[in-house]
N, C-alpha and C. Protein backbone atom coordinates (compact mmCIF):
# COMPACT_ATOMS: atom_id res chain seq x y z
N UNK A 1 11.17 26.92 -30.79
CA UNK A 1 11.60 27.13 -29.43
C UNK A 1 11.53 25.78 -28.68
N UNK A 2 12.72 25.01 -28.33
CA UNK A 2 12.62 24.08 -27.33
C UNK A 2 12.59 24.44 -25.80
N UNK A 3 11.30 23.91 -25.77
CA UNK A 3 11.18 23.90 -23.76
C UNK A 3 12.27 22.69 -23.33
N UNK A 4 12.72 23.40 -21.84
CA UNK A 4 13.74 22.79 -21.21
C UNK A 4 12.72 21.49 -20.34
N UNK A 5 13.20 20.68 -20.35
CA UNK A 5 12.30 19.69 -19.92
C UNK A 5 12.71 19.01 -18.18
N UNK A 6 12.57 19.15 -17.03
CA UNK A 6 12.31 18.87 -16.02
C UNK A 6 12.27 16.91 -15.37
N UNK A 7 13.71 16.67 -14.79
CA UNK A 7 14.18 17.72 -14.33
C UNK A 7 15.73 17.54 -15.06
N UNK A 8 16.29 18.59 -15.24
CA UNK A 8 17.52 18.54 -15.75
C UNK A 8 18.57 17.59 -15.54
N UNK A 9 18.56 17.08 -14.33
CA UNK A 9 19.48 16.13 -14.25
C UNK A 9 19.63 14.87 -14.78
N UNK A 10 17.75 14.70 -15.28
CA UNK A 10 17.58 13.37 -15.78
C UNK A 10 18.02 13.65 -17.38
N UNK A 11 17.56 14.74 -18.35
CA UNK A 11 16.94 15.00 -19.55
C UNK A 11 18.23 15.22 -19.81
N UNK A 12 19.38 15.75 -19.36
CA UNK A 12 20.06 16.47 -20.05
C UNK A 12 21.85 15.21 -19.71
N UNK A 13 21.32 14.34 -19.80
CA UNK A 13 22.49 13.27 -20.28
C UNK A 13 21.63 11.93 -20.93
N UNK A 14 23.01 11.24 -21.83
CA UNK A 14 22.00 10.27 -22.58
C UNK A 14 21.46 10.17 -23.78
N UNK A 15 21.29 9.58 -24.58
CA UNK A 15 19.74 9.71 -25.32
C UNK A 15 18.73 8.98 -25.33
N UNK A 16 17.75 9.73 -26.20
CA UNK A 16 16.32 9.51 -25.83
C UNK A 16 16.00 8.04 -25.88
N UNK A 17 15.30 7.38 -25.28
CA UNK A 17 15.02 5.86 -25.25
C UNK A 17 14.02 5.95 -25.97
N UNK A 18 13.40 5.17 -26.51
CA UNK A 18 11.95 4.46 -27.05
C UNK A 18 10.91 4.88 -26.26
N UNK A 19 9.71 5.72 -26.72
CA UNK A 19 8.79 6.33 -25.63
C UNK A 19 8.47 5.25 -24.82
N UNK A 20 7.74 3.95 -25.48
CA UNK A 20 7.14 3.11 -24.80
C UNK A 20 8.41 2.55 -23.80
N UNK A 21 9.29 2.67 -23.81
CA UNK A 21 10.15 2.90 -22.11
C UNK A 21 10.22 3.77 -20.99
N UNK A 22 9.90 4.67 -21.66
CA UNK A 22 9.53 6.48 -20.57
C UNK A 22 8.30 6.21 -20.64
N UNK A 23 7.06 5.61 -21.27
CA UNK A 23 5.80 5.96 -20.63
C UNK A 23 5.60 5.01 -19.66
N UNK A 24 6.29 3.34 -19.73
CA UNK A 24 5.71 2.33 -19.06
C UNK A 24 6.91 2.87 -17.49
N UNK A 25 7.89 3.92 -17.49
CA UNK A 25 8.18 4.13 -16.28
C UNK A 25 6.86 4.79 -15.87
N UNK A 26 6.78 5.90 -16.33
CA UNK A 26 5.80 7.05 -15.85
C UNK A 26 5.20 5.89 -14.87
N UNK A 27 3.85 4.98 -15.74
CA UNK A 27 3.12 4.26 -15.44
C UNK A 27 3.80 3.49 -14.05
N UNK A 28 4.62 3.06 -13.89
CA UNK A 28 5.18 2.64 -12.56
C UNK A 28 5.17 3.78 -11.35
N UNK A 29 6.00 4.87 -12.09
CA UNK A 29 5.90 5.84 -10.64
C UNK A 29 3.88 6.27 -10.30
N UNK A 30 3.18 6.38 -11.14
CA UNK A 30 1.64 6.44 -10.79
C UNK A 30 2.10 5.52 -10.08
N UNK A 31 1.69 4.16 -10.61
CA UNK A 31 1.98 3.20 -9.63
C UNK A 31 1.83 2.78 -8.58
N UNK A 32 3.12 3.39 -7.30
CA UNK A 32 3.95 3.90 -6.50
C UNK A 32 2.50 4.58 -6.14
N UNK A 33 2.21 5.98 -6.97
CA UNK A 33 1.56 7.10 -6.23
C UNK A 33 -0.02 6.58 -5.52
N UNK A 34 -0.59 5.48 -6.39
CA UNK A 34 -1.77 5.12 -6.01
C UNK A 34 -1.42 4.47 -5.38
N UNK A 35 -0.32 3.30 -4.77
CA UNK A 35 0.04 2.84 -3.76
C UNK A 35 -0.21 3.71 -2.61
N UNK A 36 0.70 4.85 -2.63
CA UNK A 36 1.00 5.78 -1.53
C UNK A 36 -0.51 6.18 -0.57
N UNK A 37 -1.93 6.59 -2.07
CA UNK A 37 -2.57 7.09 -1.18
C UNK A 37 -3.40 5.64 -0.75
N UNK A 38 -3.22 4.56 -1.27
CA UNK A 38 -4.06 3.07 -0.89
C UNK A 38 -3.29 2.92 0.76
N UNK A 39 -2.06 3.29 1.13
CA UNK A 39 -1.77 3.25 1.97
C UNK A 39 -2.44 3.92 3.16
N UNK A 40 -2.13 5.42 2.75
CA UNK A 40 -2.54 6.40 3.40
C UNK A 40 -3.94 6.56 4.04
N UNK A 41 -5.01 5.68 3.08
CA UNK A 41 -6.10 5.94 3.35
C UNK A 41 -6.46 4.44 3.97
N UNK A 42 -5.80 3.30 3.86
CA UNK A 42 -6.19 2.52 5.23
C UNK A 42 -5.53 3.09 6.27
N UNK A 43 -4.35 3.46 6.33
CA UNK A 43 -4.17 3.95 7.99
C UNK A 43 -5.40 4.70 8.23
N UNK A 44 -5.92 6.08 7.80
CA UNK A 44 -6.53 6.77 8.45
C UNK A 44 -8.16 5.53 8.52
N UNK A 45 -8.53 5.04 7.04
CA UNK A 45 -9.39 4.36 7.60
C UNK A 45 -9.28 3.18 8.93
N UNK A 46 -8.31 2.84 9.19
CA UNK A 46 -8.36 1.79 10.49
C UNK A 46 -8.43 2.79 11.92
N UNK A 47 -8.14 4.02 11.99
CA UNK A 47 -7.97 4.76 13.14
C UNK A 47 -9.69 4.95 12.92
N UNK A 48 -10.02 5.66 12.10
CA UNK A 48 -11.33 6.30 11.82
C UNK A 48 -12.98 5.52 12.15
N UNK A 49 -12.58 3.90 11.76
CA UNK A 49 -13.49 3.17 11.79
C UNK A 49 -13.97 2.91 12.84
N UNK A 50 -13.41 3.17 14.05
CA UNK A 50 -13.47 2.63 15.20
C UNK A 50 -13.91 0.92 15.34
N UNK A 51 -12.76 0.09 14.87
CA UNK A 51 -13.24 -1.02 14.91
C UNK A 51 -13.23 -2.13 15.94
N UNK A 52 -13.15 -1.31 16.72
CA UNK A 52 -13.22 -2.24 18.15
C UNK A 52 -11.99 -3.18 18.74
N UNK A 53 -10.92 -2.91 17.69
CA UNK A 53 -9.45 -3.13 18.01
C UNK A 53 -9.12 -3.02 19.75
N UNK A 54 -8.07 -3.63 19.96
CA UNK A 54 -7.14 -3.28 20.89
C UNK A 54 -6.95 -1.55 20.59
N UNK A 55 -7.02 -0.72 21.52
CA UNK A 55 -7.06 0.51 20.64
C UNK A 55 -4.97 0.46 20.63
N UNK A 56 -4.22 0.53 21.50
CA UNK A 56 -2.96 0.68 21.27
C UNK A 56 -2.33 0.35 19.84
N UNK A 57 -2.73 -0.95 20.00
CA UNK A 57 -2.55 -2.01 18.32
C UNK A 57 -3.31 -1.36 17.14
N UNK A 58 -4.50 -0.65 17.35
CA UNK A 58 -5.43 -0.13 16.26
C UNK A 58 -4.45 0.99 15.89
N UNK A 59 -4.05 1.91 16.83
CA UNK A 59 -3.17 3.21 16.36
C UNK A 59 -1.76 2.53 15.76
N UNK A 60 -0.88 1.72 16.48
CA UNK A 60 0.22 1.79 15.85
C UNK A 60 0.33 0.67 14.31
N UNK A 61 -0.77 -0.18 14.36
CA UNK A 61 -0.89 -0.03 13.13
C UNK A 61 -1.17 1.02 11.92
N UNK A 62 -2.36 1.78 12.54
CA UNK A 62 -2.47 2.84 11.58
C UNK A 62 -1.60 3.80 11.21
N UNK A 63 -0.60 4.10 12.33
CA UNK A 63 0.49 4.76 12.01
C UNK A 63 1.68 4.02 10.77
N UNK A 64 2.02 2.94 11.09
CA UNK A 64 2.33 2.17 10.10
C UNK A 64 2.15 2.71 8.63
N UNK A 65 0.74 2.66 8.72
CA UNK A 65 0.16 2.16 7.52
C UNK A 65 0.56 3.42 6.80
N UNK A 66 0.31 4.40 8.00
CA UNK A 66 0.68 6.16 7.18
C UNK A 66 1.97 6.46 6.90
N UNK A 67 2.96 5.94 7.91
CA UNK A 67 4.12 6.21 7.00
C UNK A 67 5.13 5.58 6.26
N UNK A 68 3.96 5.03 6.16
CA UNK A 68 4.44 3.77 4.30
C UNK A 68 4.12 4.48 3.62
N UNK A 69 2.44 4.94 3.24
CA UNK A 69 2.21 6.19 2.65
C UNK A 69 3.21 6.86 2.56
N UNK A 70 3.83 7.96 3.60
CA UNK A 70 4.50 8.98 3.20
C UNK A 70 5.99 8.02 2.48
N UNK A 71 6.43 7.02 2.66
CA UNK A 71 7.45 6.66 2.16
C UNK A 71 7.50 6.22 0.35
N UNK A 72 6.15 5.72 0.07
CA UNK A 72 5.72 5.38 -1.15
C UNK A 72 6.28 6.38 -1.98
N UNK A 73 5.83 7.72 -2.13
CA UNK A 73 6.17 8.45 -2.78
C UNK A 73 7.75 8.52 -2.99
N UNK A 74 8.40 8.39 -2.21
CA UNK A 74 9.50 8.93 -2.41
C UNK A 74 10.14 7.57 -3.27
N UNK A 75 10.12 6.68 -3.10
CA UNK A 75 10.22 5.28 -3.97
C UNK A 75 10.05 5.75 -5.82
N UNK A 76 8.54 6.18 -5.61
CA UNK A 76 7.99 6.64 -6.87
C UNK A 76 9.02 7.73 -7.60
N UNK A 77 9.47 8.36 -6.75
CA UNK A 77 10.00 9.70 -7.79
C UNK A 77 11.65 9.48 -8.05
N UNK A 78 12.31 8.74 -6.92
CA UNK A 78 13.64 7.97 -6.52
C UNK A 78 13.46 6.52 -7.75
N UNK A 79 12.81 5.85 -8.07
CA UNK A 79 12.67 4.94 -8.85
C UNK A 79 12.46 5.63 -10.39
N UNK A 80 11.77 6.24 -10.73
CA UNK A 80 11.44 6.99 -11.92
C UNK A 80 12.63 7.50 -12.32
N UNK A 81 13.34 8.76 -11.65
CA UNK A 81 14.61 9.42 -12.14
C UNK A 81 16.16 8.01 -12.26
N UNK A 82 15.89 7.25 -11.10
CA UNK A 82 16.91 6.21 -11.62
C UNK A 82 16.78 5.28 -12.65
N UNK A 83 15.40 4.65 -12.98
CA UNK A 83 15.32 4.01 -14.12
C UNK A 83 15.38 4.90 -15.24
N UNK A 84 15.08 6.03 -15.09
CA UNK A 84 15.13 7.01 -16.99
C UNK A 84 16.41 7.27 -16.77
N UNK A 85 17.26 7.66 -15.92
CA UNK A 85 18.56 7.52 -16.21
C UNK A 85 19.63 6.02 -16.88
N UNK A 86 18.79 5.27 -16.31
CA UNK A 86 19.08 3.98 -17.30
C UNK A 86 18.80 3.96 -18.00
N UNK A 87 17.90 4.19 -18.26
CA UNK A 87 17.54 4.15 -19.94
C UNK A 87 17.98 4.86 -20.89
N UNK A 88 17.90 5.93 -20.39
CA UNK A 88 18.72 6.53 -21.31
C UNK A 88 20.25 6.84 -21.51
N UNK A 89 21.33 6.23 -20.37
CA UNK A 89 22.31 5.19 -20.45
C UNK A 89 22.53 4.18 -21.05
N UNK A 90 21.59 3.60 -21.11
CA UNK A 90 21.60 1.67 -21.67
C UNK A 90 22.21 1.07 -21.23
N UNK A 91 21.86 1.21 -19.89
CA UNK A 91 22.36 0.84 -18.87
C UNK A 91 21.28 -0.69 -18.21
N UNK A 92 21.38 -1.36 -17.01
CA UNK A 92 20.14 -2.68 -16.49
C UNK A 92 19.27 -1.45 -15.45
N UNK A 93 18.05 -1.82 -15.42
CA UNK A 93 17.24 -0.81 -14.50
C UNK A 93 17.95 -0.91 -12.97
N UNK A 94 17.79 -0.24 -12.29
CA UNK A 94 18.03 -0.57 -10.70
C UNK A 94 16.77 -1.05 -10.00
N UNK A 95 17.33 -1.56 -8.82
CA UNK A 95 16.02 -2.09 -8.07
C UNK A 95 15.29 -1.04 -7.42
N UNK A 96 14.14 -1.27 -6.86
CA UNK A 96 13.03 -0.38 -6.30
C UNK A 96 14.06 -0.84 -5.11
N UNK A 97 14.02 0.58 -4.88
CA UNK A 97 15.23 0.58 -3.01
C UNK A 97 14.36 0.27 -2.10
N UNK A 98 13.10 1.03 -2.02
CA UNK A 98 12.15 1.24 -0.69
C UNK A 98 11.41 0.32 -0.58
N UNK A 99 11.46 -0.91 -1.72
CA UNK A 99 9.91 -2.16 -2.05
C UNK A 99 10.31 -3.06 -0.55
N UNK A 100 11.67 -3.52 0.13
CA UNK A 100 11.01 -4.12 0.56
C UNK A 100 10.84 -3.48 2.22
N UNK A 101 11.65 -2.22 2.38
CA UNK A 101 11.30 -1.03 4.12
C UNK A 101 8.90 -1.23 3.60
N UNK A 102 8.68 -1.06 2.38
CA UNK A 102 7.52 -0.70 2.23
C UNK A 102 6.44 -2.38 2.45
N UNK A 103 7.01 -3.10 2.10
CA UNK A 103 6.37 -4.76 2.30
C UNK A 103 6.58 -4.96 3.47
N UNK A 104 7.86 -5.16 4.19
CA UNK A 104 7.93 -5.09 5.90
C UNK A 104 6.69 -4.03 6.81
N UNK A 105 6.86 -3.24 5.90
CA UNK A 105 5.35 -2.00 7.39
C UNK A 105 4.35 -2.66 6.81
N UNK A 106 3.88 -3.10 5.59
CA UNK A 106 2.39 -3.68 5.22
C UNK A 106 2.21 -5.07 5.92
N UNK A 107 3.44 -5.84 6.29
CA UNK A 107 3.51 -7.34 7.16
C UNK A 107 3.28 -6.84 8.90
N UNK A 108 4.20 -5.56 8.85
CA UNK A 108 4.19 -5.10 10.32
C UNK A 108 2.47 -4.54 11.14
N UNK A 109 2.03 -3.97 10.09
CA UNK A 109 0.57 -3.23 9.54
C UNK A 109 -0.64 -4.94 10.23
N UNK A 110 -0.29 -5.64 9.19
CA UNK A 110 -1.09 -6.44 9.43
C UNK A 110 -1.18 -7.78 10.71
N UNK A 111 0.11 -7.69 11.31
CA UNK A 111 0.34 -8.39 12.30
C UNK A 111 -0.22 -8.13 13.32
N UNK A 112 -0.12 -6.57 13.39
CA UNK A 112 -0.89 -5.70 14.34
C UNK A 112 -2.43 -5.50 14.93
N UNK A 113 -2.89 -5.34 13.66
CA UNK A 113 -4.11 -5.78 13.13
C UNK A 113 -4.52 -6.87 13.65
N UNK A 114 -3.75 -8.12 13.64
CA UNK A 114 -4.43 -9.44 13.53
C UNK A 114 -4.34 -9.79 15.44
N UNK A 115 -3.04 -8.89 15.69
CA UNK A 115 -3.33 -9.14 17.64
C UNK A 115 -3.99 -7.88 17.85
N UNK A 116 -5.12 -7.06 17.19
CA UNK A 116 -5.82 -6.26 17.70
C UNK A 116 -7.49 -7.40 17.70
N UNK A 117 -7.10 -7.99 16.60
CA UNK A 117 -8.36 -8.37 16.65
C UNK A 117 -8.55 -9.45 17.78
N UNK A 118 -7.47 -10.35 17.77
CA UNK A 118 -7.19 -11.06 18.90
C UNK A 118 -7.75 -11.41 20.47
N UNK A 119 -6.61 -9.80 20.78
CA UNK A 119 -6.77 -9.46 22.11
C UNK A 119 -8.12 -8.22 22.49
N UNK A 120 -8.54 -8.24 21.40
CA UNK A 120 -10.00 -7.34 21.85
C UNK A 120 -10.79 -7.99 22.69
C-alpha cells in the first residue's frame, strides 16, 4: 500500500531527487522555523524586560521583531515547496523571496533599539 505523500502539488510531478537534497531542504525550512521563534521571542523578550528603553521605540521595535516572526514561517514553507519543486524538475533553486523584507525588520529592529537606548 503506498501512502499519498503531502503535499500533492509538490510529490506528484517530477522525479525523486537524491534524499540528501530533500533532507538538506527540510533542514533549511527548520531553519527558517527556529529563526521564526528566535524572532518571536526577542520581540516579546524586549517588551517584557522592561529595559528602560524609550518606551515608544521599545514597543515598535518589539513589534518589528514579532512580525518578522510571523513572516519567517511563511519563507520556510514558500522556500521548501519551491526548492523541492526544483529539484525534482532539475531545475536552479529559487531565491529565498522573504530573506531580504526579513533582514530589513532585523536592521529596522535594531535601529530602534539603538535610539531607545539613546534617547532614554
Amino acid at each position: 500500500m503506498s501512502r499519498q505523500r503531502f503535499p500533492r502539488s509538490v510529490y506528484d510531478h517530477g522525479n525523486e531527487p537524491d534524499a540528501r537534497f530533500s533532507l538538506a531542504n527540510e533542514r533549511t525550512f527548520l531553519a527558517w522555523i527556529r529563526t521564526s521563534l528566535a524572532l518571536m521571542a526577542g520581540g516579546v523578550a524586549l517588551e517584557a524586560l522592561g529595559l528602560g528603553l524609550q518606551p515608544h521605540l521599545q514597543l515598535a521595535a518589539s513589534l518589528v521583531l514579532m512580525a518578522a516572526g510571523i513572516l519567517a514561517p511563511a519563507q520556510a514553507w514558500f522556500g521548501w515547496v519551491g526548492n523541492e519543486r526544483a529539484l525534482r524538475g532539475d531545475r536552479p533553486l529559487p531565491p529565498a523571496a522573504l530573506s531580504l523584507p526579513l533582514a530589513v525588520a532585523v536592521v529596522v529592529a535594531s535601529v530602534l533599539v539603538l535610539l531607545g537606548v539613546l534617547l532614554a
